[in-house]
N, C-alpha and C. Protein backbone atom coordinates (compact mmCIF):
# COMPACT_ATOMS: atom_id res chain seq x y z
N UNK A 1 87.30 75.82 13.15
CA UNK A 1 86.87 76.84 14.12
C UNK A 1 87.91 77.94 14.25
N UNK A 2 89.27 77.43 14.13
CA UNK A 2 90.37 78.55 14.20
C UNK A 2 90.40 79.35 13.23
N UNK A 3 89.73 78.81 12.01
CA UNK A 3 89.94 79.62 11.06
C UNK A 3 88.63 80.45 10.76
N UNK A 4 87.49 80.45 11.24
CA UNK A 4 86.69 80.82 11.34
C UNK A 4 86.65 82.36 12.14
N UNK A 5 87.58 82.00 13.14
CA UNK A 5 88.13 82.76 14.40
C UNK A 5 88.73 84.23 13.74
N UNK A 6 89.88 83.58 13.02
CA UNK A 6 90.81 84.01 12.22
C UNK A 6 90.06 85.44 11.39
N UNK A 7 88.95 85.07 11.12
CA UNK A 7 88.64 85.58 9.84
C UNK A 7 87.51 86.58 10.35
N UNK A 8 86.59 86.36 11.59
CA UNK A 8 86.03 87.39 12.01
C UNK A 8 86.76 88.43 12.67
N UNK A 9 88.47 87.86 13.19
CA UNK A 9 88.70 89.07 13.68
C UNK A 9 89.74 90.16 12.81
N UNK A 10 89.93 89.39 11.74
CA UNK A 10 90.03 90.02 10.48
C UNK A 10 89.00 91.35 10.04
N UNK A 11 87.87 90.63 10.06
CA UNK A 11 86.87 91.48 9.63
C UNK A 11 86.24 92.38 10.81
N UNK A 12 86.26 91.96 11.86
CA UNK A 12 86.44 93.36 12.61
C UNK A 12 87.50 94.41 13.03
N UNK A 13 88.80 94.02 12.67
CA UNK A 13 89.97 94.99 12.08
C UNK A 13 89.71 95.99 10.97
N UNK A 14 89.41 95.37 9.81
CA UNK A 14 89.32 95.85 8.97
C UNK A 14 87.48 97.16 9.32
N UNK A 15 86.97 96.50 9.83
CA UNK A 15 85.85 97.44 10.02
C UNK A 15 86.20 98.69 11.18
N UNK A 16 87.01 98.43 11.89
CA UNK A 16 87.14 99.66 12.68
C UNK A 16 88.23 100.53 12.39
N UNK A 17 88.98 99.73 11.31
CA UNK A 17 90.20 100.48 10.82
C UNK A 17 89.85 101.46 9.61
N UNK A 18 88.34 100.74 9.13
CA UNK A 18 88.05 102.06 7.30
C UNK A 18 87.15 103.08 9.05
N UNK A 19 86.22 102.47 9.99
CA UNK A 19 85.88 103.84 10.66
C UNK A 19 86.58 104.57 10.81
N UNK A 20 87.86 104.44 11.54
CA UNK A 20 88.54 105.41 12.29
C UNK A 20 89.20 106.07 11.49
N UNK A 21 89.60 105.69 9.97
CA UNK A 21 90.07 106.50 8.93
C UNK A 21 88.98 107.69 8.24
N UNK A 22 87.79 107.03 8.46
CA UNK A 22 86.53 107.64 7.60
C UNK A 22 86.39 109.03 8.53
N UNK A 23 86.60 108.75 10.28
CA UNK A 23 86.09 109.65 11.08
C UNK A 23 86.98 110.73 10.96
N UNK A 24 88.37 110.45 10.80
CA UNK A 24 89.32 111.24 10.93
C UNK A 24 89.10 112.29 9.51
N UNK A 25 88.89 111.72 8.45
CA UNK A 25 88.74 112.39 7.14
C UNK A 25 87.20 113.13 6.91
N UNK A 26 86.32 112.62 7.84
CA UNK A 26 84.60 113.51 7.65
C UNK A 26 85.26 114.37 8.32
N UNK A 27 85.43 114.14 10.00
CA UNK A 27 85.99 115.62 10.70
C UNK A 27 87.00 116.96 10.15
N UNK A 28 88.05 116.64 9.50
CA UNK A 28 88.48 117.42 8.96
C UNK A 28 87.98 117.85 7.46
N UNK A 29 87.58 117.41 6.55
CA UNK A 29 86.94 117.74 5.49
C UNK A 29 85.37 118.22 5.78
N UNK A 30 84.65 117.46 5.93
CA UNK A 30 83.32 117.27 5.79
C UNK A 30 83.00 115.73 4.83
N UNK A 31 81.89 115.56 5.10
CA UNK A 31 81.18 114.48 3.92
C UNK A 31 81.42 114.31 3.12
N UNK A 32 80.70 115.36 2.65
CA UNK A 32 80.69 115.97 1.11
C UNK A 32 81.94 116.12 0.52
N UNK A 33 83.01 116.37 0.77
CA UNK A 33 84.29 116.77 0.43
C UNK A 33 85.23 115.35 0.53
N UNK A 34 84.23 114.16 0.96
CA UNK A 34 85.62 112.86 1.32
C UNK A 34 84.67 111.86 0.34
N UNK A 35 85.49 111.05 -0.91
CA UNK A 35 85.19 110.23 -1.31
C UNK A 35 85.54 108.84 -0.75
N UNK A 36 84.41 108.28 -1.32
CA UNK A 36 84.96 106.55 -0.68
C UNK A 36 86.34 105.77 -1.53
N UNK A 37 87.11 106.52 -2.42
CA UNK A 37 87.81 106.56 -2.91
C UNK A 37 88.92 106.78 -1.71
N UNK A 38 89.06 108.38 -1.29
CA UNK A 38 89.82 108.42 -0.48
C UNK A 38 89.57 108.00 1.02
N UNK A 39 88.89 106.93 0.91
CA UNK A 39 88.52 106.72 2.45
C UNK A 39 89.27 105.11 2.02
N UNK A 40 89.15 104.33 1.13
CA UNK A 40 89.78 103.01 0.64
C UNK A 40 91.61 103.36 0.96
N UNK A 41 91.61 104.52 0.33
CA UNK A 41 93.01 104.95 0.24
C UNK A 41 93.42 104.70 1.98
N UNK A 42 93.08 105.86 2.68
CA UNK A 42 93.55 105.94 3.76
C UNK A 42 93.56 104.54 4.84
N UNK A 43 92.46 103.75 4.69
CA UNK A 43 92.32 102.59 5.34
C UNK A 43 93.21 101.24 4.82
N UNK A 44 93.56 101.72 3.91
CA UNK A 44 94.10 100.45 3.33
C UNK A 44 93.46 99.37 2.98
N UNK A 45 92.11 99.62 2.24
CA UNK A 45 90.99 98.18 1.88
C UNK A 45 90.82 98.69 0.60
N UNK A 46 89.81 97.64 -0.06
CA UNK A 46 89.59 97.73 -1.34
C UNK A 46 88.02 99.09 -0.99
N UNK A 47 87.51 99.19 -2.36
CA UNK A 47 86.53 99.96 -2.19
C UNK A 47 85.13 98.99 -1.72
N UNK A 48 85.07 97.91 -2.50
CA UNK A 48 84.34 97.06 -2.47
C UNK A 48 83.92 96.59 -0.83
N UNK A 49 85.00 96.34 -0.21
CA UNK A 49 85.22 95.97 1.23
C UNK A 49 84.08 97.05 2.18
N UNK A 50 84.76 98.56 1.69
CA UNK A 50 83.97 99.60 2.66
C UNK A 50 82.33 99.49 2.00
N UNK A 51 81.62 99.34 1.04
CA UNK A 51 80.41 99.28 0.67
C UNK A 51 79.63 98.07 1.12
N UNK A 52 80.57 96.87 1.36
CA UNK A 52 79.96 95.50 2.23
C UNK A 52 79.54 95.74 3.73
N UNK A 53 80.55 96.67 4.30
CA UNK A 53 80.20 96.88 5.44
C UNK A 53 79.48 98.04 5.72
N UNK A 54 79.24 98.51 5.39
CA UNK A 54 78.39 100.21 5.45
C UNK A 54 77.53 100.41 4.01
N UNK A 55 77.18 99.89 3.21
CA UNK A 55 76.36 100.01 2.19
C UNK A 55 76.90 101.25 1.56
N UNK A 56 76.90 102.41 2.00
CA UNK A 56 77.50 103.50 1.13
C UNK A 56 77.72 105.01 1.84
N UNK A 57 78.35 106.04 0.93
CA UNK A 57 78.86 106.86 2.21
C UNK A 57 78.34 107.47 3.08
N UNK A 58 77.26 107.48 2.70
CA UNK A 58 76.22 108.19 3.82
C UNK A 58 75.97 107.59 5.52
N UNK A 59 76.02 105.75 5.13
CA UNK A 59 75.96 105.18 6.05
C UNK A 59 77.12 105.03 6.56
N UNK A 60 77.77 104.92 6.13
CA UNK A 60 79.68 105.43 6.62
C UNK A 60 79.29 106.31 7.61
N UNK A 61 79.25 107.56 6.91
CA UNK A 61 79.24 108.43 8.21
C UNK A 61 78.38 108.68 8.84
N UNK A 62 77.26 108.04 8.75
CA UNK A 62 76.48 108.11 10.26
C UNK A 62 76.85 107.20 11.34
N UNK A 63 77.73 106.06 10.79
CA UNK A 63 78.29 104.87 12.12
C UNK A 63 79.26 105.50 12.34
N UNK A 64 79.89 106.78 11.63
CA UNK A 64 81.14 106.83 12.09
C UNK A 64 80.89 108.36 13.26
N UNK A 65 79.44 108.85 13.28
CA UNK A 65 79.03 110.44 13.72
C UNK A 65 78.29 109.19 15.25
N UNK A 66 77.85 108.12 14.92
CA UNK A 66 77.48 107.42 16.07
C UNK A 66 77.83 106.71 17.14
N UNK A 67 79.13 106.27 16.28
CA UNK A 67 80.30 105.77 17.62
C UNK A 67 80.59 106.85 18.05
N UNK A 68 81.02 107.52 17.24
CA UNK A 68 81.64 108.95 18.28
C UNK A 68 80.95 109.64 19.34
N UNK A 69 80.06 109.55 19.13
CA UNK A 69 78.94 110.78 19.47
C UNK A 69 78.18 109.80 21.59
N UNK A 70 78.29 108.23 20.62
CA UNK A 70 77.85 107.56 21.98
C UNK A 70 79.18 107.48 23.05
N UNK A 71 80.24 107.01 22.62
CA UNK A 71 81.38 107.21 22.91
C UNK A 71 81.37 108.75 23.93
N UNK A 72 80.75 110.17 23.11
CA UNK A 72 81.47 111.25 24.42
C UNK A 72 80.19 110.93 25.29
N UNK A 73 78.80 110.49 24.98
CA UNK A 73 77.95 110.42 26.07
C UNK A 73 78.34 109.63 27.01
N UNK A 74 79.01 108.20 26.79
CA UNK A 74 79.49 107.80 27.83
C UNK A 74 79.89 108.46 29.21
N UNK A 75 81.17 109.49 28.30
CA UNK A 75 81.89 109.79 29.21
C UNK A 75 81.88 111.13 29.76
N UNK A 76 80.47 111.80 29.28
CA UNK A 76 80.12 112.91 29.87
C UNK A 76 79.22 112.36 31.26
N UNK A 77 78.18 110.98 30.86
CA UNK A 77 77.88 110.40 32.01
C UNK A 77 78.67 109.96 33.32
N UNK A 78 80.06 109.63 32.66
CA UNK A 78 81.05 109.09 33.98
C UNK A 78 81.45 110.28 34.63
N UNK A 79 81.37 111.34 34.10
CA UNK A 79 81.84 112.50 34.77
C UNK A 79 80.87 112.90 36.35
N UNK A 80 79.67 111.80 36.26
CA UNK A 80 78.95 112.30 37.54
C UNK A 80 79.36 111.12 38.36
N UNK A 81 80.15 111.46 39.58
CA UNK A 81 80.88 110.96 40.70
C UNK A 81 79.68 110.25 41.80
N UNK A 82 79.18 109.46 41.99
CA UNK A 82 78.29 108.93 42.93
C UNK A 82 78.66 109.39 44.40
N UNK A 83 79.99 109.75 44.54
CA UNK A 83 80.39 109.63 45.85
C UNK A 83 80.79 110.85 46.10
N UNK A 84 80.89 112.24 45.38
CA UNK A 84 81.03 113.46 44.92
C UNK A 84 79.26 114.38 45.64
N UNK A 85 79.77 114.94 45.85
CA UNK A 85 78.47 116.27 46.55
C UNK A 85 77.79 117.05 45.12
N UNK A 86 76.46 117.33 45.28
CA UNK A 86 75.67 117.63 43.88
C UNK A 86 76.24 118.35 43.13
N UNK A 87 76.46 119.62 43.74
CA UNK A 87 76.94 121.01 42.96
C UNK A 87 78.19 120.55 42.22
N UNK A 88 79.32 119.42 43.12
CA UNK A 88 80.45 119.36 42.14
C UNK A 88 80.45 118.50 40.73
N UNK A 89 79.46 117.29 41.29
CA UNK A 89 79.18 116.54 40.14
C UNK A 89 78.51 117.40 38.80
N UNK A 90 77.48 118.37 39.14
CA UNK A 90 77.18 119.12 38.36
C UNK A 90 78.35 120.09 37.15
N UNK A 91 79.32 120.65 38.24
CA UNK A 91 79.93 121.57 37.70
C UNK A 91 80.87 120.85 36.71
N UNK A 92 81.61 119.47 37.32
CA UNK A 92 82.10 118.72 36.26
C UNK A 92 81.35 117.87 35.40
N UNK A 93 79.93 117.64 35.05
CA UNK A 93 79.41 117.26 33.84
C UNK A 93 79.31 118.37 32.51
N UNK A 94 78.77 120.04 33.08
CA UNK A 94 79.25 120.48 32.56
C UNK A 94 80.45 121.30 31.82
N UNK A 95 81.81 121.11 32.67
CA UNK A 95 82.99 121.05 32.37
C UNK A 95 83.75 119.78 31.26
N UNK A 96 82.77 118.96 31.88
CA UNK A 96 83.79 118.44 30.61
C UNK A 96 83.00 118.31 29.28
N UNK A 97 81.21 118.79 29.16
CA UNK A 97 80.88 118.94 28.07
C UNK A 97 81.36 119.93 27.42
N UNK A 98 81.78 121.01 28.01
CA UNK A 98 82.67 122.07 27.34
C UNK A 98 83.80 122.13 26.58
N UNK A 99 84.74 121.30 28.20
CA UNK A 99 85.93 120.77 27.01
C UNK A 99 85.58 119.81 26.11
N UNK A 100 85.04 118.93 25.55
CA UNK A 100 84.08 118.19 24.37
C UNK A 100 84.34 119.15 23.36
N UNK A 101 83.36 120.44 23.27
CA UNK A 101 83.24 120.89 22.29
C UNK A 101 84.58 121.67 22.03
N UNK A 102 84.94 122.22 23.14
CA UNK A 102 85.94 123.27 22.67
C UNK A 102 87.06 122.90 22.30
N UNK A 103 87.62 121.57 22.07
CA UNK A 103 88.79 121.11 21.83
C UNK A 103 88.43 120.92 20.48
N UNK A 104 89.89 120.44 19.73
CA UNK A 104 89.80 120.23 18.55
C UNK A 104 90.09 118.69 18.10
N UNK A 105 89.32 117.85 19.41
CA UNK A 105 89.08 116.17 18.79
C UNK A 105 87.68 116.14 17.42
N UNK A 106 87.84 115.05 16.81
CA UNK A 106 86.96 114.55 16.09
C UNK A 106 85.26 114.91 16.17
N UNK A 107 85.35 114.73 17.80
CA UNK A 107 83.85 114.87 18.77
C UNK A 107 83.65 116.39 17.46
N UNK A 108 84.38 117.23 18.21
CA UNK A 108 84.06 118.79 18.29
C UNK A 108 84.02 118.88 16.60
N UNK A 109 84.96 118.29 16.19
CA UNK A 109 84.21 119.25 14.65
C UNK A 109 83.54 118.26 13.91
N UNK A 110 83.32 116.98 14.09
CA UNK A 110 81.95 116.42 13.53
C UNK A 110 80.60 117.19 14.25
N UNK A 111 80.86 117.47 15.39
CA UNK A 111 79.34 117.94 16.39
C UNK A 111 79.16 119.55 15.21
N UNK A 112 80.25 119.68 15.28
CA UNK A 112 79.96 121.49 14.67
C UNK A 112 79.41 121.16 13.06
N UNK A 113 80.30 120.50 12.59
CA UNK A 113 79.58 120.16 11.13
C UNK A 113 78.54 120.08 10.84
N UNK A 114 78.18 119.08 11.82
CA UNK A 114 76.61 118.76 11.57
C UNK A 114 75.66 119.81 12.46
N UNK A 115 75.99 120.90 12.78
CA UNK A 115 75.02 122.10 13.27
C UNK A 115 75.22 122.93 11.82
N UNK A 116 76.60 123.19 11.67
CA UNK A 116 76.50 123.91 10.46
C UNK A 116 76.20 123.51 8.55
N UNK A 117 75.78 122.01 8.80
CA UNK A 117 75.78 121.56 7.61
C UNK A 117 73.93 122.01 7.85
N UNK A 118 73.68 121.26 8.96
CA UNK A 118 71.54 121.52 8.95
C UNK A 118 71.42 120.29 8.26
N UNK A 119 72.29 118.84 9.16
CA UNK A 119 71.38 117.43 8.13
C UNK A 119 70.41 116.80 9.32
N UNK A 120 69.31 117.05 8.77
CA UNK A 120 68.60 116.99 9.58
C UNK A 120 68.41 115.53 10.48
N UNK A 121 68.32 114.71 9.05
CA UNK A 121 68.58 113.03 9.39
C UNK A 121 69.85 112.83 10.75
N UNK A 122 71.01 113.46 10.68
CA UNK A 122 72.37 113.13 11.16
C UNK A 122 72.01 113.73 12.72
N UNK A 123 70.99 115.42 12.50
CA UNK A 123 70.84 115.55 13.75
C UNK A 123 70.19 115.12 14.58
N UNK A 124 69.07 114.67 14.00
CA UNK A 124 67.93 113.29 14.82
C UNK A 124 68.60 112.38 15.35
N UNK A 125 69.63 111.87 14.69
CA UNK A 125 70.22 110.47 15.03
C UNK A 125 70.95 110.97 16.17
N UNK A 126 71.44 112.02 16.47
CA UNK A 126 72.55 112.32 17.26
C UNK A 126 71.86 112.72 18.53
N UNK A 127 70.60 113.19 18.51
CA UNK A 127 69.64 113.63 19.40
C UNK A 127 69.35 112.18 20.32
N UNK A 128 68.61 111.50 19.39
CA UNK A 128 68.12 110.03 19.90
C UNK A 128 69.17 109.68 20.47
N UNK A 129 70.65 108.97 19.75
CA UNK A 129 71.44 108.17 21.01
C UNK A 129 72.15 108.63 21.67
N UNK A 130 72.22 110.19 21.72
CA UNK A 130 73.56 110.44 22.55
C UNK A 130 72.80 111.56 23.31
N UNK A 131 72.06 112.55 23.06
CA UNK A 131 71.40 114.07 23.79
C UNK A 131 70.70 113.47 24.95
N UNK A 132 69.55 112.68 24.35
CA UNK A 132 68.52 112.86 25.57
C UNK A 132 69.62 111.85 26.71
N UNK A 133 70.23 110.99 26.52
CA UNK A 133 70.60 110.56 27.70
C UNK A 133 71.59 111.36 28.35
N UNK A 134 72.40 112.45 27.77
CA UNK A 134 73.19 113.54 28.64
C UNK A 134 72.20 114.08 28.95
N UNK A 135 70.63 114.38 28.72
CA UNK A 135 69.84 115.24 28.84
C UNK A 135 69.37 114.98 30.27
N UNK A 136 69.53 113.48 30.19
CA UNK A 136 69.11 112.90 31.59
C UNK A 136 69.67 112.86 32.72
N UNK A 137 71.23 112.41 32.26
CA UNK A 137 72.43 112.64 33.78
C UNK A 137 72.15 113.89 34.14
N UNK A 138 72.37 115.09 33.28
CA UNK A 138 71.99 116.48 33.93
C UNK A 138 70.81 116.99 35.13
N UNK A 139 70.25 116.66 34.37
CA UNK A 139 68.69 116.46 34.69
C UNK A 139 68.71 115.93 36.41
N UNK A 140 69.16 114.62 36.29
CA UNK A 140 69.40 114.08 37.37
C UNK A 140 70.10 114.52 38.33
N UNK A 141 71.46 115.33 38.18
CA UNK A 141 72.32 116.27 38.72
C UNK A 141 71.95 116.90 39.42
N UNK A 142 70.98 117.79 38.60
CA UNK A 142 70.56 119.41 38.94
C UNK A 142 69.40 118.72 40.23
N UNK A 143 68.30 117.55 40.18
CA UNK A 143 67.69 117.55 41.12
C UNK A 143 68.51 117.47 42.48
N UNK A 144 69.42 117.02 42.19
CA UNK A 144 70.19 116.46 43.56
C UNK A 144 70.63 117.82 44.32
N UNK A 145 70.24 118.67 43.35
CA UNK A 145 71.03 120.08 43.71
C UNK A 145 70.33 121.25 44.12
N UNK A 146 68.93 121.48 43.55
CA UNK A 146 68.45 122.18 43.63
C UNK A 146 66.80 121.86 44.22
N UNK A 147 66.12 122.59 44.70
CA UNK A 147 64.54 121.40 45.26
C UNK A 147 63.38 121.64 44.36
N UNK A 148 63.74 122.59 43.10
CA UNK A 148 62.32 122.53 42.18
C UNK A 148 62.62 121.88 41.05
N UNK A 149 61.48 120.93 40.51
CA UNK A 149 61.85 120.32 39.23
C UNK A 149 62.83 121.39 38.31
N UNK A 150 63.79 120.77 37.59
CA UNK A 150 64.11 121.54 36.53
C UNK A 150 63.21 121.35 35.50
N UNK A 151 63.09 122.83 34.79
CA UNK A 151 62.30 123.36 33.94
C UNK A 151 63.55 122.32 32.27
N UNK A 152 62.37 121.76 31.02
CA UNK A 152 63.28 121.19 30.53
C UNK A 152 64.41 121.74 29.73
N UNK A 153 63.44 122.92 28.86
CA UNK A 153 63.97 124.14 28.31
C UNK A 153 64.83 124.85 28.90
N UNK A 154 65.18 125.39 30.30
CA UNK A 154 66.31 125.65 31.37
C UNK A 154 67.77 124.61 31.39
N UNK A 155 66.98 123.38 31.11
CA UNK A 155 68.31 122.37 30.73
C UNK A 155 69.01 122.11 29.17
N UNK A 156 68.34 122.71 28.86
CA UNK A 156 68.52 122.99 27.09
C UNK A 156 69.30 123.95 27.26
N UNK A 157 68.77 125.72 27.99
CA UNK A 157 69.73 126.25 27.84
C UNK A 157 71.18 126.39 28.63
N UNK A 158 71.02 125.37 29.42
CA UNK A 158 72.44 125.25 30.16
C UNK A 158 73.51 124.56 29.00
N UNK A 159 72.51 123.60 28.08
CA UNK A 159 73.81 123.20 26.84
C UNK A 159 74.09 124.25 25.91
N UNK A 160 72.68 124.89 25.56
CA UNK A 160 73.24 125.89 24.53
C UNK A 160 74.15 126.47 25.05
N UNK A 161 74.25 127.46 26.30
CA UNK A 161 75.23 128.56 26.70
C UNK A 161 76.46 127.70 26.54
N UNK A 162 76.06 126.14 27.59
CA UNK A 162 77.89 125.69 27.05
C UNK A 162 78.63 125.33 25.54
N UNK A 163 77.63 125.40 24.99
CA UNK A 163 78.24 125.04 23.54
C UNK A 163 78.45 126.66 22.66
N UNK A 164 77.51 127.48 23.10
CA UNK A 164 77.96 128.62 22.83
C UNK A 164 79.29 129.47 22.99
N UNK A 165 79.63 129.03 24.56
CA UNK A 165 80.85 129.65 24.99
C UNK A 165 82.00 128.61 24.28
N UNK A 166 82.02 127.43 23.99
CA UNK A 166 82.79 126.72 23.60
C UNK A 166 83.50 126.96 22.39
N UNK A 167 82.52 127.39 20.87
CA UNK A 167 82.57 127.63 20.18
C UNK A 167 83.91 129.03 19.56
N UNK A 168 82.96 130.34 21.20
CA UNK A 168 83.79 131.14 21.30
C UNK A 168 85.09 130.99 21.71
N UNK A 169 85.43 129.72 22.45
CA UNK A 169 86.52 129.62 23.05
C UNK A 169 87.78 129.31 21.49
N UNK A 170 87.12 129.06 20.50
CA UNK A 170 88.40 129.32 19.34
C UNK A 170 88.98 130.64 19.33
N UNK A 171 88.17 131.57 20.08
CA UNK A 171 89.06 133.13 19.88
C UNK A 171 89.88 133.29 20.73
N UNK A 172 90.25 132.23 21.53
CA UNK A 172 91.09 132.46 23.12
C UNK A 172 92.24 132.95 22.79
N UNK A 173 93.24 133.09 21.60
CA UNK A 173 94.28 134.15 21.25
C UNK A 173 93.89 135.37 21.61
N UNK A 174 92.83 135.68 20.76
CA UNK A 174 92.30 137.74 20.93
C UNK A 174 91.65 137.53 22.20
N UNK A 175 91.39 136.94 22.88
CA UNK A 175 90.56 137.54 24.41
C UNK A 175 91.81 137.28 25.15
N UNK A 176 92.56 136.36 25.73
CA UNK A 176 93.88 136.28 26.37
C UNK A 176 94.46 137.99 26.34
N UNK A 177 94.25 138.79 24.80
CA UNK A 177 95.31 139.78 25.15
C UNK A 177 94.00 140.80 25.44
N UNK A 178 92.85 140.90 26.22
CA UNK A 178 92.08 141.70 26.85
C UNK A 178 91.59 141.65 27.81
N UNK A 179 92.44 140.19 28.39
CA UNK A 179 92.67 139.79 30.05
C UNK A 179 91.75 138.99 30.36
N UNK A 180 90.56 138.53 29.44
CA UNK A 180 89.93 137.11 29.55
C UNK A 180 90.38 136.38 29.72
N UNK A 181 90.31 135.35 30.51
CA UNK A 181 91.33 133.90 30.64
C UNK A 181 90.12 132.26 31.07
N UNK A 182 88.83 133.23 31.16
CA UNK A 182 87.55 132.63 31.47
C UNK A 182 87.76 130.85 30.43
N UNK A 183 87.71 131.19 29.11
CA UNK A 183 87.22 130.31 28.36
C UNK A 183 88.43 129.51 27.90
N UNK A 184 89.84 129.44 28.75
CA UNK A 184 90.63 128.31 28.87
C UNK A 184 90.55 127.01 30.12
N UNK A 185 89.19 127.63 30.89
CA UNK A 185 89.55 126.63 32.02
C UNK A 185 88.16 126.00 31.44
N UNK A 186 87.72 124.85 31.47
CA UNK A 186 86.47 124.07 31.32
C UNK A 186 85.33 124.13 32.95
N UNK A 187 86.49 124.88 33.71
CA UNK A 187 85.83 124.44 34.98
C UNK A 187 85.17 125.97 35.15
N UNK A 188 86.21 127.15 34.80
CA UNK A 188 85.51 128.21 35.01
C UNK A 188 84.38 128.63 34.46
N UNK A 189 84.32 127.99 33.30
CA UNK A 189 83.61 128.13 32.19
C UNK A 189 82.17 127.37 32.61
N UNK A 190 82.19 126.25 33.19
CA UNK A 190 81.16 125.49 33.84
C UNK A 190 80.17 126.45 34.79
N UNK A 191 81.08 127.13 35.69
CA UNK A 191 80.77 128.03 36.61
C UNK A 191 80.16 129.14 36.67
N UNK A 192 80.49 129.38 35.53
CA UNK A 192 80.00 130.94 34.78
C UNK A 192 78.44 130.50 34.20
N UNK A 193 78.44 129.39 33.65
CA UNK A 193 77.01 128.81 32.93
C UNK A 193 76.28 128.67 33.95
N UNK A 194 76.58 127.77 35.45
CA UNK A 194 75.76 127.51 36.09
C UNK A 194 75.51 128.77 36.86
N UNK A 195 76.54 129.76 37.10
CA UNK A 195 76.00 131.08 37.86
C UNK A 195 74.94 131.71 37.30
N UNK A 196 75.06 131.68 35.96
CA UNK A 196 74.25 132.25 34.37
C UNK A 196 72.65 131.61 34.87
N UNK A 197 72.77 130.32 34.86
CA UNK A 197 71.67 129.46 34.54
C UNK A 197 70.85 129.47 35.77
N UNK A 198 71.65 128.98 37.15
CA UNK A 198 71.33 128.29 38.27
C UNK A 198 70.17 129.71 39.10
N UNK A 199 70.16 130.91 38.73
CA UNK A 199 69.18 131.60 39.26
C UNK A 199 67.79 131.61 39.13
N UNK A 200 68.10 131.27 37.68
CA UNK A 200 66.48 131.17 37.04
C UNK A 200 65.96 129.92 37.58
N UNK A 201 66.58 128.85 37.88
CA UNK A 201 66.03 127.62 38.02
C UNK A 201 65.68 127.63 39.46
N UNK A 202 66.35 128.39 40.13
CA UNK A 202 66.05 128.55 41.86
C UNK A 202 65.25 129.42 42.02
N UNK A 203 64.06 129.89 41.50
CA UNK A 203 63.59 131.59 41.44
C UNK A 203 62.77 131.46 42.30
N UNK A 204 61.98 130.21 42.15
CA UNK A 204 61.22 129.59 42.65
C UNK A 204 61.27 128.77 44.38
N UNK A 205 62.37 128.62 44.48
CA UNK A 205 62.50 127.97 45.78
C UNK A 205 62.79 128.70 47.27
């Protein structure tokens, strides 16, 4: 039994050790650009090893675009405070989906890759386990906040604008020297979306 022990937790070492090498090398390369060659290399396993556990690279990196991806939903969900007043819980779900994108973790440039690669398969998958349920904390947020259903498309574009501004926030050198300072705070940046957003959704009330 000890050795039995021994040997699964072997093999779940070895499985989270070729992910976290694989994730680190899709994010900065791309896919296409990382062989399972250099993914053996970096992990320190045979090649054979990474194809037992992931069948091949494709499925590599969709477990490795799926931990990640459930992983920030988590913690865009924990960002809503039960014990926190609507508007703030709001402003920090979308604050920290901002900082998400706009930083330069793994999250942010696998998420961008796969907008700018167009795989369609990778974006379904990413839709299904990780979107609609941020789609939902929001969702849930905004009722607490506002008294007309949110419109769903209105909650769509509260992500686009934040992922929009996020994106822009790589230019924060050249706007800093034209006295922008908006798209270094995640919180101001939250604020600005929901000022953006939060009229249309109240037009009605």
């Amino acid at each position: 039994m000890k050795k039995n022990t021994t040997a699964s937790r072997s093999s779940a070492g070895n499985r989270e050790t070729i992910l976290a090498a694989a994730t680190a090398l899709f994010a900065q390369s791309g896919c296409a650009a990382v062989s399972i060659r250099d993914i053996a290399k970096a992990s320190a396993v045979n090649i054979p090893t990474i194809y037992h556990y992931f069948g091949d690279k494709d499925g590599l990196y969709q477990e490795c675009c799926s931990l990640i991806f459930r992983s920030a939903n988590q913690q865009l969900r924990a960002s809503i405070n039960p014990g926190a007043s609507a508007e703030e819980n709001v402003i920090a779900f979308v604050a920290e989906l901002y900082a998400m994108v706009s930083s330069e973790t793994h999250l942010a440039k696998l998420f961008l890759r796969e907008l700018a690669d167009g795989d369609e398969a990778g974006l379904a998958k990413l839709t299904d386990e990780s979107f609609f349920t941020a789609f939902d904390a929001l969702d849930n947020a905004l009722k607490q906040l506002i008294t007309e259903q949110p419109d769903k498309m209105q909650i769509i574009s509260i992500f686009a604008l934040t992922f929009g501004l996020a994106q822009m926030s790589h230019m924060r050198p050249v706007l800093r020297e034209t006295g922008e300072g908006m798209l270094d705070s995640p919180s101001l940046a939250a604020k600005f979306v929901l000022a953006t957003m939060l009229p249309a959704l109240t037009q009605s009330s």
